[in-house]
Protein backbone atom coordinates (compact mmCIF):
# COMPACT_ATOMS: atom_id res chain seq x y z
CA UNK A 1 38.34 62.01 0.34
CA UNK A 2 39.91 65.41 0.88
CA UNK A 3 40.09 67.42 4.26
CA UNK A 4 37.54 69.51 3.44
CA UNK A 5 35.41 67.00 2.44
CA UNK A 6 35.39 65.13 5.57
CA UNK A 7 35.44 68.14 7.74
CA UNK A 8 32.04 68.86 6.02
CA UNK A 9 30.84 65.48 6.46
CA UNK A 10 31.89 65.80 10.22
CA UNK A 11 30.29 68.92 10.68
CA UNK A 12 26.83 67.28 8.71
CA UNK A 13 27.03 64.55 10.64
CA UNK A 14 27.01 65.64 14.24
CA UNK A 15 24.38 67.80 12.86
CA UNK A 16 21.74 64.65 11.96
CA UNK A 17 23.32 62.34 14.71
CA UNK A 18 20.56 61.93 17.89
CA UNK A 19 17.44 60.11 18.46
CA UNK A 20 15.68 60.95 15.06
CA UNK A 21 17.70 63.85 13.97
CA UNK A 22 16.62 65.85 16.46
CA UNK A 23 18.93 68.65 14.95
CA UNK A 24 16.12 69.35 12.75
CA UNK A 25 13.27 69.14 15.22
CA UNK A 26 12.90 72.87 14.21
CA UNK A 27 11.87 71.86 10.51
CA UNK A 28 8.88 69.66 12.16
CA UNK A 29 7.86 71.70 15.15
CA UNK A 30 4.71 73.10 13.76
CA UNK A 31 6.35 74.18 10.64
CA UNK A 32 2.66 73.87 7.86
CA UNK A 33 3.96 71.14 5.69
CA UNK A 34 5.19 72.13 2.63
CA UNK A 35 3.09 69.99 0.31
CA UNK A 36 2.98 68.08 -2.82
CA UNK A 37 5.19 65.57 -1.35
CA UNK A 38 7.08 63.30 -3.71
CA UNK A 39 9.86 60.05 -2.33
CA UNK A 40 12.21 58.73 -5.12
CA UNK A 41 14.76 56.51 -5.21
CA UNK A 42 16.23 53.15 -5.58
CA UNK A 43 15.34 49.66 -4.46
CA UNK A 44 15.79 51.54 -1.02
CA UNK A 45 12.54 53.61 -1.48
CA UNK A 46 10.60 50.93 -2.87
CA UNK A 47 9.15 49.94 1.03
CA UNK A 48 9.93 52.71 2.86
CA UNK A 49 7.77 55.33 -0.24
CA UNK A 50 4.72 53.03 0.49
CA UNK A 51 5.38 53.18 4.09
CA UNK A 52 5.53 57.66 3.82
CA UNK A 53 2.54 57.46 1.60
CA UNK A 54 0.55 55.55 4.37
CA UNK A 55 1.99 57.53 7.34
CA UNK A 56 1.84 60.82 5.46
CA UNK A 57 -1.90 60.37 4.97
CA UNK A 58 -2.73 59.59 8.10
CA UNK A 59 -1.26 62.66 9.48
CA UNK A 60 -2.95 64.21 6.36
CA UNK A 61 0.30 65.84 4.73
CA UNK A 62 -1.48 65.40 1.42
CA UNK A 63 -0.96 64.59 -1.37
CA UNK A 64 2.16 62.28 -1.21
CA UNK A 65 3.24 59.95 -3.83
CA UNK A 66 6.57 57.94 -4.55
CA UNK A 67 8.42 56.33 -6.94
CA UNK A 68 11.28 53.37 -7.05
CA UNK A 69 13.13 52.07 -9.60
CA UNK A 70 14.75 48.96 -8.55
CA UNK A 71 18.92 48.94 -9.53
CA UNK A 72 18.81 52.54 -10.81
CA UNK A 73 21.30 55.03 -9.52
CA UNK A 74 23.04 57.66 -10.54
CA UNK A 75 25.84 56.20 -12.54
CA UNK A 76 24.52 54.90 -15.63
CA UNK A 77 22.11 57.27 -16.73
CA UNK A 78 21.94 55.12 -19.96
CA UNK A 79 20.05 52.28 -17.78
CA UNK A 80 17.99 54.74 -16.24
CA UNK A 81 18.07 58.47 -16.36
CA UNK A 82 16.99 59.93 -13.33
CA UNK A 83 17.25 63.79 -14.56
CA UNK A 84 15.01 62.72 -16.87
CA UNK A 85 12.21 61.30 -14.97
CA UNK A 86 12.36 63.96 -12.15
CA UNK A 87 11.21 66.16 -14.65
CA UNK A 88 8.59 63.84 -15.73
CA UNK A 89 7.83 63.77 -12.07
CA UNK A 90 7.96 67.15 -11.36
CA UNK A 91 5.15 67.69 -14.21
CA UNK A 92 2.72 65.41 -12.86
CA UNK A 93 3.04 66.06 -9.45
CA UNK A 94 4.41 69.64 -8.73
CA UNK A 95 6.22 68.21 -5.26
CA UNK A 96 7.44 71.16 -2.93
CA UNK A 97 9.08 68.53 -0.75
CA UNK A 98 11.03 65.79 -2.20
CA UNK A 99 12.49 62.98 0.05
CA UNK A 100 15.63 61.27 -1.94
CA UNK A 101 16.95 57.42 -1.42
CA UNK A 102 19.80 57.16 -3.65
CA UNK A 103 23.36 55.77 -4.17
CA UNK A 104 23.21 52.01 -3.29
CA UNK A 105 23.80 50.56 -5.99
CA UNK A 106 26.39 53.07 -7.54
CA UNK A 107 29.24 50.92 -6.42
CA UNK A 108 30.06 50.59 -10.11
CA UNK A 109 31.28 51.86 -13.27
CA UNK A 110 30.46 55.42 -14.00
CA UNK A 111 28.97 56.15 -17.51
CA UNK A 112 27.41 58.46 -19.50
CA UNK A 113 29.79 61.27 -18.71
CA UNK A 114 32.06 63.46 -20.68
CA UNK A 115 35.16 61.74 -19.23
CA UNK A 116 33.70 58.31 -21.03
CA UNK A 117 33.57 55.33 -18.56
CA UNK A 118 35.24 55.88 -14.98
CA UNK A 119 36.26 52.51 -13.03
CA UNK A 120 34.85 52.43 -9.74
CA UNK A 121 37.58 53.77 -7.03
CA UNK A 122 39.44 55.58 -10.09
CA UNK A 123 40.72 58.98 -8.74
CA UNK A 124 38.08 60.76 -11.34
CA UNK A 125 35.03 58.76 -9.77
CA UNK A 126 34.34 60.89 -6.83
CA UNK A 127 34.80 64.25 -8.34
CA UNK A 128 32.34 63.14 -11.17
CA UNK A 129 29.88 61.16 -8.83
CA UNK A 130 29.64 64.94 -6.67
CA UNK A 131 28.99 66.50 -9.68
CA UNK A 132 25.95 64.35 -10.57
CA UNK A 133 24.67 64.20 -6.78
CA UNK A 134 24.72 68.16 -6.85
CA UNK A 135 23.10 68.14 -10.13
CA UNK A 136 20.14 66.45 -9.22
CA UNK A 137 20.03 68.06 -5.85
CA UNK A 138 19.99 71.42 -8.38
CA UNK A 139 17.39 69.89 -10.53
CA UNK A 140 14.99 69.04 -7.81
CA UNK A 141 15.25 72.77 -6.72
CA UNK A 142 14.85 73.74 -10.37
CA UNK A 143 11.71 71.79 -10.79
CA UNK A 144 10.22 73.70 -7.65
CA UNK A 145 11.00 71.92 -5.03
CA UNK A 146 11.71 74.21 -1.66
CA UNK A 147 12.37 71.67 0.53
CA UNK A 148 14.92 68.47 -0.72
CA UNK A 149 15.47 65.47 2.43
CA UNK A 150 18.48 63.40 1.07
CA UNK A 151 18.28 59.94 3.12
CA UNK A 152 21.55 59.26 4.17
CA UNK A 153 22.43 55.38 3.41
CA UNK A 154 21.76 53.15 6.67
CA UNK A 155 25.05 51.03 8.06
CA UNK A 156 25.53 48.04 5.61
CA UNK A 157 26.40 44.65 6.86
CA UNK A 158 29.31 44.00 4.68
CA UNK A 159 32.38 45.99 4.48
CA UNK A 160 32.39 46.67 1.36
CA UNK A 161 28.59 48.07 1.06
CA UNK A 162 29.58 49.71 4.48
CA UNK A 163 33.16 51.60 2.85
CA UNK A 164 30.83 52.40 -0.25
CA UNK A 165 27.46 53.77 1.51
CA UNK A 166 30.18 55.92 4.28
CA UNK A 167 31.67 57.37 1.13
CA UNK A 168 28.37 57.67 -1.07
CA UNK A 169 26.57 60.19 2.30
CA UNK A 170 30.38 62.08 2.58
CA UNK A 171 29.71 63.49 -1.40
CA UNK A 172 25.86 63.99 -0.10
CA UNK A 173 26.57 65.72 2.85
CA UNK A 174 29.54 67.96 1.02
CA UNK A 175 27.13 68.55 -2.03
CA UNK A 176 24.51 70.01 0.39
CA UNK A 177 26.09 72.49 1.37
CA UNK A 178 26.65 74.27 -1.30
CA UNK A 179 26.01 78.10 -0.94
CA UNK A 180 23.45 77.33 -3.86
CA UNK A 181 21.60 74.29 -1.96
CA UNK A 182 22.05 74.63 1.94
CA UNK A 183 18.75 76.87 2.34
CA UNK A 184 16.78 74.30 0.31
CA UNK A 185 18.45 70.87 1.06
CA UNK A 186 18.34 68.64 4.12
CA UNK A 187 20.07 65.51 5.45
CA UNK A 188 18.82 62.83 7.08
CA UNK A 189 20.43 60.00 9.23
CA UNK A 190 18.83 57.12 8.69
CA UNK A 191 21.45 55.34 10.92
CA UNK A 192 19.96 56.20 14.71
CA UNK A 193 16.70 54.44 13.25
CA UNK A 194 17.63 51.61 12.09
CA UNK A 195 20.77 50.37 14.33
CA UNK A 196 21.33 49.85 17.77
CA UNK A 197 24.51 51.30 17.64
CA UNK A 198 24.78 53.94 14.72
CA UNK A 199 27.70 53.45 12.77
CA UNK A 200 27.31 49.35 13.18
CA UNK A 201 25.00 47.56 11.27
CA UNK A 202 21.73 45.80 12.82
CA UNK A 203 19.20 43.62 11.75
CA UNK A 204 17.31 43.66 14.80
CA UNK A 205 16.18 47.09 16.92
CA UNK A 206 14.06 46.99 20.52
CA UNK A 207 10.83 48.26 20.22
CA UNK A 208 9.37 50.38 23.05
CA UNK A 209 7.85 47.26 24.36
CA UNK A 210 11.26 45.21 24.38
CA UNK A 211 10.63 43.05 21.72
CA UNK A 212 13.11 42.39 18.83
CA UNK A 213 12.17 44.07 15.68
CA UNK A 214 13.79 42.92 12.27
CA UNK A 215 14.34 46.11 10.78
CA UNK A 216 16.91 45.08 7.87
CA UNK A 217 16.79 42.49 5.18
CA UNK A 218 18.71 39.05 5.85
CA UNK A 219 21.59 41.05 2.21
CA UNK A 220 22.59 43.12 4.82
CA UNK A 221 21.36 46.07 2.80
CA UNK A 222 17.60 46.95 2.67
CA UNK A 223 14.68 47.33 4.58
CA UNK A 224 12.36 45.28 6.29
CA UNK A 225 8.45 46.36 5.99
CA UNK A 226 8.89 47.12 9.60
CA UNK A 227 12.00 48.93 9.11
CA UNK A 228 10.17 51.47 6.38
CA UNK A 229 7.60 52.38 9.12
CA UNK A 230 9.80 53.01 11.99
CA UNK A 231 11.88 55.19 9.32
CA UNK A 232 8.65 56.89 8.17
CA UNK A 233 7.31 57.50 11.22
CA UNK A 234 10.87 58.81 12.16
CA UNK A 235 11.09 60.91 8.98
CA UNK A 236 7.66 62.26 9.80
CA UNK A 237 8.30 63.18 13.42
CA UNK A 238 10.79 65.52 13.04
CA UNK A 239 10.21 67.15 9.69
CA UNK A 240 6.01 67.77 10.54
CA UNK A 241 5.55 66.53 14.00
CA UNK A 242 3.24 64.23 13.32
C-alpha cells in the first residue's frame, strides 16, 4: 500500500472510529430517510440484511430489502457477477440507499479482468481489486442510488483474514473518496460494534446489562444473529436516528 493510500485510510478511519461512528451522527440526526433501501453482499450480509430488514421496519424506513450471495465477491465475476445483478437489483427495487458487505472472501485469485488471472498478493492485485471496488461503488450511483454505506470488514480472528480484511477497507476507504464518489458514498466501521477493543478481534461484547454477548461466529469471521442486530441497530442509529 502506497503513502497516499494509507494516509487516506488514516484520515477515513479516524473519521468512522467512536461509539457507532458517531462522525456521521449528522447523516442520522433527523435527516428523512432516503428510501428504497437495498443491503447486498456476501455471506457477511446474509444475517445482518435480515436483521436491517426487521429493524428498518420497525422504525418504518420502508421499503427495505436485501440480498446475499454466499462466497461471491468481487474477484471472479465469472462465479458470480455482481455488476450484473445490481442492475437486476436496481430494476426491481429502485434503492436510493444501498448498504454494501463485500470483500471477505476475495482473498483469492483475481479473474475476469483484462490483465487475465492475477495471483493473490501479486503487485497488479491491488491496483485491479481498486478498480473493481470503485466500479461498483460507480455503478450503484449510476443505478440511482444517492446514498452508498460501504461496511467496513469487522477484525478477523486469524491473521491472515485480519492482514486481508485491513487491506480489503484501505482500497474501500481510498476508493471513496474519489472526487466522483465522496458526496454520495459513506463508510462504516463495523469494528467499535462488534469488538471490545477495535482493531482486536472479539467473540464476545458486554451488553448494557453486563452480560456476555456472542457477537462473532466460533471461524473467527462472521456474525452471530446477535451480532447482526447490535450492527443493525448501530447502522440504524446513526444514519436515521432511529
Amino acid at each position: 500500500m502506497n503513502k497516499l493510500a494509507t494516509s487516506i485510510f488514516a484520515a477515513f478511519a479516524i473519521a468512522v472510529s467512536g461509539s457507532f461512528c458517531t462522525a456521521f451522527a449528522q447523516a442520522g440526526s433527523g435527516t428523512p430517510p432516503d428510501t428504497p433501501v437495498l443491503m447486498v453482499g456476501d455471506s457477511m450480509m446474509r444475517l445482518l440484511g435480515v436483521a436491517m430488514e426487521k429493524q428498518c421496519k420497525k422504525a418504518g424506513i420502508q421499503p427495505a430489502v436485501s440480498f446475499s450471495s454466499l462466497g461471491s465477491g468481487l474477484v471472479r465475476p465469472n462465479v458470480f457477477d455482481w455488476n450484473a445483478k445490481i442492475d437486476e437489483l436496481a430494476r426491481a427495487h429502485s434503492p436510493k440507499t444501498v448498504f454494501v458487505a463485500l470483500g471477505t472472501n476475495d482473498r483469492q485469485t483475481l479473474e475476469g479482468g483484462e490483465l487475465g488471472a492475477i495471483r493473490y498478493g501479486a503487485p497488479e492485485w491491488e491496483p485491479e481489486y481498486a478498480r473493481r471496488v470503485g466500479a461498483f461503488m460507480d455503478r450503484l450511483i449510476a443505478n440511482g442510488a444517492t446514498r452508498v454505506v460501504w461496511l467496513l470488514l469487522p477484525d478477523m480472528k486469524e491473521a491472515a483474514n485480519q492482514e486481508h480484511a485491513q487491506l480489503v477497507n484501505r482500497i474501500v476507504a481510498a476508493e471513496a473518496q474519489a472526487e466522483s464518489r465522496r458526496d454520495r458514498v459513506t463508510l462504516f466501521d463495523l469494528g467499535p460494534v462488534l469488538s471490545r477493543k477495535p482493531g482486536n478481534f472479539s467473540q464476545f461484547v458486554m451488553s448494557n446489562t453486563g452480560a456476555a454477548v456472542a457477537v462473532r461466529d466460533p471461524d473467527g469471521v462472521h456474525l452471530t444473529s446477535d451480532g447482526a442486530k447490535l450492527c443493525a441497530r448501530a447502522i440504524l442509529k446513526t444514519f436515521w436516528n432511529k
